[in-house]
Protein backbone atom coordinates (compact mmCIF):
# COMPACT_ATOMS: atom_id res chain seq x y z
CA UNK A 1 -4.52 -1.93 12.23
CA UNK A 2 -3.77 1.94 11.43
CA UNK A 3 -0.35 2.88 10.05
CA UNK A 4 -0.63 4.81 13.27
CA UNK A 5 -0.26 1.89 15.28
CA UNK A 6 1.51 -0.03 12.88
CA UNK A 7 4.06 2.79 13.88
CA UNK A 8 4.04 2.91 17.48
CA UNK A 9 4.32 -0.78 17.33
CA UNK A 10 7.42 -0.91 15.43
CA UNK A 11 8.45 2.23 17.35
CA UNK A 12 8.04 0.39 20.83
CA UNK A 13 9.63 -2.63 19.73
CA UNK A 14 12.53 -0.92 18.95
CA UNK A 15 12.61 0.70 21.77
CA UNK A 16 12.46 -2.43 24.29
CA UNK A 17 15.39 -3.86 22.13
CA UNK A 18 17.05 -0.37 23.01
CA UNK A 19 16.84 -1.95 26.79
CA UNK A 20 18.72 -4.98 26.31
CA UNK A 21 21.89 -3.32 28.08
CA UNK A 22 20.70 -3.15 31.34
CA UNK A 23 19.89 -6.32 31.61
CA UNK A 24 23.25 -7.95 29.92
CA UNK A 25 25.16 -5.28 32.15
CA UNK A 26 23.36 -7.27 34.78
CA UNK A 27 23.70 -10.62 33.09
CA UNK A 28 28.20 -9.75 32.31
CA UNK A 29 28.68 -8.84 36.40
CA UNK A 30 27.81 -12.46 36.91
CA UNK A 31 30.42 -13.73 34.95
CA UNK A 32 27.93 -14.75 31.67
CA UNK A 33 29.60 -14.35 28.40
CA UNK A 34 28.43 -12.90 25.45
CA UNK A 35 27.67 -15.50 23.42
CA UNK A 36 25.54 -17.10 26.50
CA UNK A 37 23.32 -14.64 26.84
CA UNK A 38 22.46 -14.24 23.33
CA UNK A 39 21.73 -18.21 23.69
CA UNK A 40 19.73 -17.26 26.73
CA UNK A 41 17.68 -15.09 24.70
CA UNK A 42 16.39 -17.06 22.27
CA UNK A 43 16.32 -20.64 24.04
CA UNK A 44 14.78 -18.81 26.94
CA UNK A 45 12.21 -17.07 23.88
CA UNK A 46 11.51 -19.89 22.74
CA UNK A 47 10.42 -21.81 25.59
CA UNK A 48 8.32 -18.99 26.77
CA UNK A 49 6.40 -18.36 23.57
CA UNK A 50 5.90 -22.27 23.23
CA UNK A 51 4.22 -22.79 26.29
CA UNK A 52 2.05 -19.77 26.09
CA UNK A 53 1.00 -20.21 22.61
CA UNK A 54 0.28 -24.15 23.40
CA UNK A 55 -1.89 -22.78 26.15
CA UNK A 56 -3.43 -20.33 23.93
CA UNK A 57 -3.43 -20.74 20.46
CA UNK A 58 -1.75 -24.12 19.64
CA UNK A 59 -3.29 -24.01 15.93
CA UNK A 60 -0.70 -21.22 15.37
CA UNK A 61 2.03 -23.62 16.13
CA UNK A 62 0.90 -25.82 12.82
CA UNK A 63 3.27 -24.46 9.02
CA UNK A 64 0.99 -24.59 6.65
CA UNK A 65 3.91 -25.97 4.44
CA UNK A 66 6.55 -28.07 5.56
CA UNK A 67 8.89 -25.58 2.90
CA UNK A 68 8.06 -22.77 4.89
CA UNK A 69 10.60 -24.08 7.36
CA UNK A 70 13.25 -22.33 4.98
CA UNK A 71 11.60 -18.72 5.74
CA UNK A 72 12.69 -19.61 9.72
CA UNK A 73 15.99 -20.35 9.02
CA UNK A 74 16.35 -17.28 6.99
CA UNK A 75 15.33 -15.07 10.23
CA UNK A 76 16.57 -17.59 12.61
CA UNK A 77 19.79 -19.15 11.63
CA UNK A 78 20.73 -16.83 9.08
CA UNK A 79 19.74 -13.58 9.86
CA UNK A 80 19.78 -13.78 14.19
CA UNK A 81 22.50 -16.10 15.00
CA UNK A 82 25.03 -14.66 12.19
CA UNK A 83 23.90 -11.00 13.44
CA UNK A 84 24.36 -11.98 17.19
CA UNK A 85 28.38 -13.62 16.10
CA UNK A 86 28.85 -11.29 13.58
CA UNK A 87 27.98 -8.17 15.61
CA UNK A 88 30.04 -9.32 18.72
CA UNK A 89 32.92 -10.26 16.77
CA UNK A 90 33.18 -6.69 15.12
CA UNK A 91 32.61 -4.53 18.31
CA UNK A 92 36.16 -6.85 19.54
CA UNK A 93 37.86 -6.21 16.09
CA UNK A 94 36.79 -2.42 15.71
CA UNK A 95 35.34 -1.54 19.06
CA UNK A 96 31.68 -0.41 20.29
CA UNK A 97 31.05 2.47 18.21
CA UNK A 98 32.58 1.68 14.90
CA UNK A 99 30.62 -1.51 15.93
CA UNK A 100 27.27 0.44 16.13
CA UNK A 101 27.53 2.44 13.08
CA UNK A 102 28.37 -0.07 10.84
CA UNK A 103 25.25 -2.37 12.34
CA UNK A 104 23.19 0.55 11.43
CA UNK A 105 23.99 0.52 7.63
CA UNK A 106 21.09 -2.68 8.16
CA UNK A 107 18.12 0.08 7.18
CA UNK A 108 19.93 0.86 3.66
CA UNK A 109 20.08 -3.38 2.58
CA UNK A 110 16.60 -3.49 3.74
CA UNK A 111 15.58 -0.61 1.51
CA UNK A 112 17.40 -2.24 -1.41
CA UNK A 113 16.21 -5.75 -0.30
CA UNK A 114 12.50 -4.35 0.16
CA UNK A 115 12.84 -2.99 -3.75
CA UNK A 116 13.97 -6.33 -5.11
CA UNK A 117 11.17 -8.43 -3.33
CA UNK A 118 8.18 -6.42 -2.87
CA UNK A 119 8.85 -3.49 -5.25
CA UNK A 120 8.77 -0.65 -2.37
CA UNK A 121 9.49 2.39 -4.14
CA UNK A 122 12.72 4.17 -2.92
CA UNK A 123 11.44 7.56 -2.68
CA UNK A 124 13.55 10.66 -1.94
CA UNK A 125 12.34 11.29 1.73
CA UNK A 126 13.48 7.85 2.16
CA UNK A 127 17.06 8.58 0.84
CA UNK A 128 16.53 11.64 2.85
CA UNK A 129 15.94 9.65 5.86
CA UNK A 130 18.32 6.92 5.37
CA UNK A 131 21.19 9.81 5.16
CA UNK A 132 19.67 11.59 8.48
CA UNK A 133 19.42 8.35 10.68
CA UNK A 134 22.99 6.95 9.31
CA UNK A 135 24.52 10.42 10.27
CA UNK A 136 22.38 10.45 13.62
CA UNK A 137 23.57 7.53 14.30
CA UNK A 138 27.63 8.18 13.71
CA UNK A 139 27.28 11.30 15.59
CA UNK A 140 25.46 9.47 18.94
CA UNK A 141 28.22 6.75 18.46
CA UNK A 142 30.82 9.23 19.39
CA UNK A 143 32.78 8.52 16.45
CA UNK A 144 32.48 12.63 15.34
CA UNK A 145 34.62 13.21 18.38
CA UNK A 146 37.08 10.39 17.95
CA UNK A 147 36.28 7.73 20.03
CA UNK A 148 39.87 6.22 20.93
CA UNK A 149 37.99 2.66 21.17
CA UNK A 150 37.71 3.03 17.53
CA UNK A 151 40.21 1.01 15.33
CA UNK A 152 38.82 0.30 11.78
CA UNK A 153 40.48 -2.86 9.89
CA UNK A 154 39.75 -4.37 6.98
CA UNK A 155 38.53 -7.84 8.60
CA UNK A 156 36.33 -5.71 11.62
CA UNK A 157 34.42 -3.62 8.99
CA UNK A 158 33.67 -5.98 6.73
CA UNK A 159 32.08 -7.94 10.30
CA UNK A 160 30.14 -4.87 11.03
CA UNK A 161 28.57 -4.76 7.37
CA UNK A 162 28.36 -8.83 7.86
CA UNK A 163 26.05 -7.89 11.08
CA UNK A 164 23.85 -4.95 9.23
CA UNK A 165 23.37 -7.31 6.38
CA UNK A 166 22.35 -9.96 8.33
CA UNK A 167 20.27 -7.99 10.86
CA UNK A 168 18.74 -6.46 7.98
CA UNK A 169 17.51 -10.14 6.69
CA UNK A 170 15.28 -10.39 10.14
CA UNK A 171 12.96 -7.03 8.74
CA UNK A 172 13.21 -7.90 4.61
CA UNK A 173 12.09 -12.24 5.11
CA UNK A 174 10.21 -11.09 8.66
CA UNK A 175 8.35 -9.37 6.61
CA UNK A 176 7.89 -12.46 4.23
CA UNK A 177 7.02 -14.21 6.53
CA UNK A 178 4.21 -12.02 8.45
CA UNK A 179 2.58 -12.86 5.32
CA UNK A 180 1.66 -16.19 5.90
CA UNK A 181 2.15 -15.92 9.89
CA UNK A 182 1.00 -14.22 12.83
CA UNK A 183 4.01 -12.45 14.57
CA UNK A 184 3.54 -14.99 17.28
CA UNK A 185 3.99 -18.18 15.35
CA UNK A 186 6.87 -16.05 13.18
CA UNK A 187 8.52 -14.73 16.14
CA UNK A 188 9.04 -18.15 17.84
CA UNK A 189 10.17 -20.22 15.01
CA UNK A 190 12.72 -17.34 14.42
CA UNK A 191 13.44 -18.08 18.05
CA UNK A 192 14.02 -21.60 17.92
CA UNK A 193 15.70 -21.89 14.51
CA UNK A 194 18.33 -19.34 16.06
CA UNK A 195 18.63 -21.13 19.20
CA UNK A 196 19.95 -24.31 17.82
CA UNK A 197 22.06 -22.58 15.56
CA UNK A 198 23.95 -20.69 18.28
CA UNK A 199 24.25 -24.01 20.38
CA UNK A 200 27.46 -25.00 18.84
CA UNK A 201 29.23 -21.54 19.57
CA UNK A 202 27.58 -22.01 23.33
CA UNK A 203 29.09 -25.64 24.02
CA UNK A 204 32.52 -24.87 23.06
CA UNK A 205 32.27 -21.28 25.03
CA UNK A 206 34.42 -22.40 28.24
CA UNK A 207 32.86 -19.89 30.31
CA UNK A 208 30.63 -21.43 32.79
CA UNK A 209 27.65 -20.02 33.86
CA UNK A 210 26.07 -19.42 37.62
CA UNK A 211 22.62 -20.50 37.04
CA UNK A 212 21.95 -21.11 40.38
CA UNK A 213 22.17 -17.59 41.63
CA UNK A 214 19.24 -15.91 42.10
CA UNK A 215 20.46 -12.24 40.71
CA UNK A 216 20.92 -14.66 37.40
CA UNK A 217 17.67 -15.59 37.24
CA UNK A 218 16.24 -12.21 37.77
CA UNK A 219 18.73 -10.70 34.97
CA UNK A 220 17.62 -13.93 32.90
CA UNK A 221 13.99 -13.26 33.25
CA UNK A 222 14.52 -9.78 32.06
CA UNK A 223 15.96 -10.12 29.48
CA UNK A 224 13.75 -13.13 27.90
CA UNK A 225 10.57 -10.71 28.69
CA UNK A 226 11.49 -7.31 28.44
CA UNK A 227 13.64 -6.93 24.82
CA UNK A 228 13.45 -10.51 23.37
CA UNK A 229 10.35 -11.97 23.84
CA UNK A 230 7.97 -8.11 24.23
CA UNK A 231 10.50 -6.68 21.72
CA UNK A 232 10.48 -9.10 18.61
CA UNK A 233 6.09 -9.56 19.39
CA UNK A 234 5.73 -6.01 19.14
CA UNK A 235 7.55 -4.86 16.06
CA UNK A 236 6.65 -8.17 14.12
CA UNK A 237 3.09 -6.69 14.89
CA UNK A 238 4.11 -3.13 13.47
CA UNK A 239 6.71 -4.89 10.70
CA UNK A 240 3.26 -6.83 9.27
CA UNK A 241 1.49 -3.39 7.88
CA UNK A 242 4.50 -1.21 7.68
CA UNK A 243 6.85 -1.00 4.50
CA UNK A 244 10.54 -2.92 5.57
CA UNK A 245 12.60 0.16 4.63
CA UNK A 246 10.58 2.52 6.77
CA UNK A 247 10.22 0.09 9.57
CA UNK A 248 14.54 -0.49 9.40
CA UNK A 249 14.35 3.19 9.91
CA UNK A 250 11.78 3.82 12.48
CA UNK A 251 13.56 0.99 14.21
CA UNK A 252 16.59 3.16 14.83
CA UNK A 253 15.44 4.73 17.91
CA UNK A 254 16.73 1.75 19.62
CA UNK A 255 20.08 3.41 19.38
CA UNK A 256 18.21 6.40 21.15
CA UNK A 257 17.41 4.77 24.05
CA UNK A 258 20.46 2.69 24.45
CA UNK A 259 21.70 5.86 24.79
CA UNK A 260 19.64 7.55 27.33
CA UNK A 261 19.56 4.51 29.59
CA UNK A 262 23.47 4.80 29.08
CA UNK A 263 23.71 8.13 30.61
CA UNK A 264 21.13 7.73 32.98
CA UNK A 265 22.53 4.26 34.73
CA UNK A 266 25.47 3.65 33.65
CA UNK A 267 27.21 7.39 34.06
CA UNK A 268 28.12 7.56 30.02
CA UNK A 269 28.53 10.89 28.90
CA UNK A 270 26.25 13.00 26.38
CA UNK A 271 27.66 15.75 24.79
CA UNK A 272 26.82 18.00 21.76
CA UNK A 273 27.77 15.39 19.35
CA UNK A 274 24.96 13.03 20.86
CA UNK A 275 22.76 15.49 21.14
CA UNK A 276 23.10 16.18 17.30
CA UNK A 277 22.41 12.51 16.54
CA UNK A 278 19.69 12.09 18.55
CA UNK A 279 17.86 15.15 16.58
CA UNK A 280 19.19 13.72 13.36
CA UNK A 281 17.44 10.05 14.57
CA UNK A 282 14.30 11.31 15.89
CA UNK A 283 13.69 13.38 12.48
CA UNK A 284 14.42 10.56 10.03
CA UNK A 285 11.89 8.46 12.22
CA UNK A 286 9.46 11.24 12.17
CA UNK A 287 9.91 12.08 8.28
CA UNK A 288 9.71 8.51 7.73
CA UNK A 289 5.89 8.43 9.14
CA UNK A 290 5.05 11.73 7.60
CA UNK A 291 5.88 10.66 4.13
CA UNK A 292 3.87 7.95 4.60
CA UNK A 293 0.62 7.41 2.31
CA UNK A 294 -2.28 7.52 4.80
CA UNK A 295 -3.96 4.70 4.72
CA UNK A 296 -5.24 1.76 6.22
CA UNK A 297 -3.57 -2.05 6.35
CA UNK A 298 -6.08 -5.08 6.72
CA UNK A 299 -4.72 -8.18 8.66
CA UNK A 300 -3.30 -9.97 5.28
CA UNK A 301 -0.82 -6.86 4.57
CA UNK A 302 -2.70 -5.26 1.75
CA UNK A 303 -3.68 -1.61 1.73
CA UNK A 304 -6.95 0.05 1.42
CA UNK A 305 -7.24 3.63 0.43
């Protein structure tokens, strides 16, 4: 695969995670809480990625070490299901965009994390970048204007860097991971390792949930397809012959199009301040590629010049 590619696919996975609010808008006017639908997610992954890949490619399904178990709980348990209670937990201690900003300091562990393990160089445009995309992202959070939902504490921040650190796990052991593993056999042991570690939280939520209604389904299907399932396959395809730290960047235009599909069906308001962050986003994603070495990436990760 080209970096080109590798690019685009990290790009469009990003981008389908970027989608996941219409579909828990959907999911939350049927009375679903938040810590079901992140259950949906991956159970519902899970399932779906099991059957097809037992239809398809069942040799996938087989470790090639029983210790490699350990790399799946590291994306699963660790990194997913602490992001998913971390991450909800701080939006209700510090509110949504205080929330969002904080998630995004993820791309600066993963460039320090990416160092330590695989000896990625931290190069100025990637400083450059990092600064870019963290201020792009403050300034589309609406916290340059101050948003009144904002309310920093001590316990909330440290929550929000709880949820970038562990988000940031997902690209750094992903990546691992993709090593030894297709994205598809990666992808749905991530799925399933998260799963069961979120089941606790889900069987002492008391909220019950209206499976029966057909709306539910539809939202349910969505969201298992569309930016869990085609989301996590796509940029584990991209993450396997892209550097972490420039993938955790790239992978910021999610923010992007949560925003757009914000204003365009949900009635939130752009104004110059998210305007200025999406510029700031879309040129650290863009410098990111362009200081890229050109060259090609065989299937085992390695690069030939």
């Amino acid at each position: 695969m080209t970096q080109a590619r590798a690019y685009l696919h990290v790009t469009l996975g990003a981008a389908l995670w970027g989608c996941v609010g219409i579909f828990v808008n959907g999911l939350s006017t049927h009375g679903a809480s938040a810590i079901q639908i992140a259950s949906l997610r991956m159970a519902g992954g899970t399932v779906v990625l099991l059957v097809w890949m037992m239809r398809t490619a069942p040799h996938q399904l087989k470790l090639r070490r029983p210790a490699d178990v350990r790399l799946f709980i590291l994306t699963g348990a660790v990194s997913i299901a602490v992001f998913q209670w971390s991450y909800l937990s701080a939006i209700r201690a510090v509110g949504m965009s205080a929330a969002v900003v904080l998630l995004y300091t993820s791309p600066g562990f993963v460039v320090i994390f990416a160092r330590l393990l695989f000896g990625e160089r931290i190069t100025t445009a990637k400083i450059v970048c990092l600064l870019a995309m963290f201020l792009g992202v403050v300034a589309v959070s609406g916290m340059l204007g101050g948003d009144p939902g904002t309310r920093l504490t001590v316990r909330g921040t440290l929550l929000g860097l709880l949820a970038g650190l562990s988000f940031s796990l997902y690209t750094v052991v992903g990546k691992y991971a993709l090593q030894r593993y297709g994205a598809q056999t990666v992808t749905v042991y991530t799925f399933a390792a998260a799963a069961l570690a979120l089941t606790p939280a889900v069987l002492i939520d008391p909220t019950p949930f209206p499976w029966i209604s057909l709306p539910v389904l539809f939202w349910a299907a969505g969201i298992i397809a569309v930016p869990t399932v085609g989301a996590y396959m796509v940029y584990a395809m991209g993450l396997a012959h892209v550097e972490s730290g420039r993938a955790a960047i790239v992978g910021t235009v999610e923010v992007l199009v949560a925003v757009v599909i914000g204003v365009l069906f949900f009635g939130d308001h752009a104004g110059v301040s998210q305007l200025t962050g999406t510029v700031l986003i879309v040129a650290a994603a863009l410098g990111v590629r362009a200081s890229a070495p050109i060259s090609r990436i065989s299937p085992t990760g390695l690069r030939r010049r």
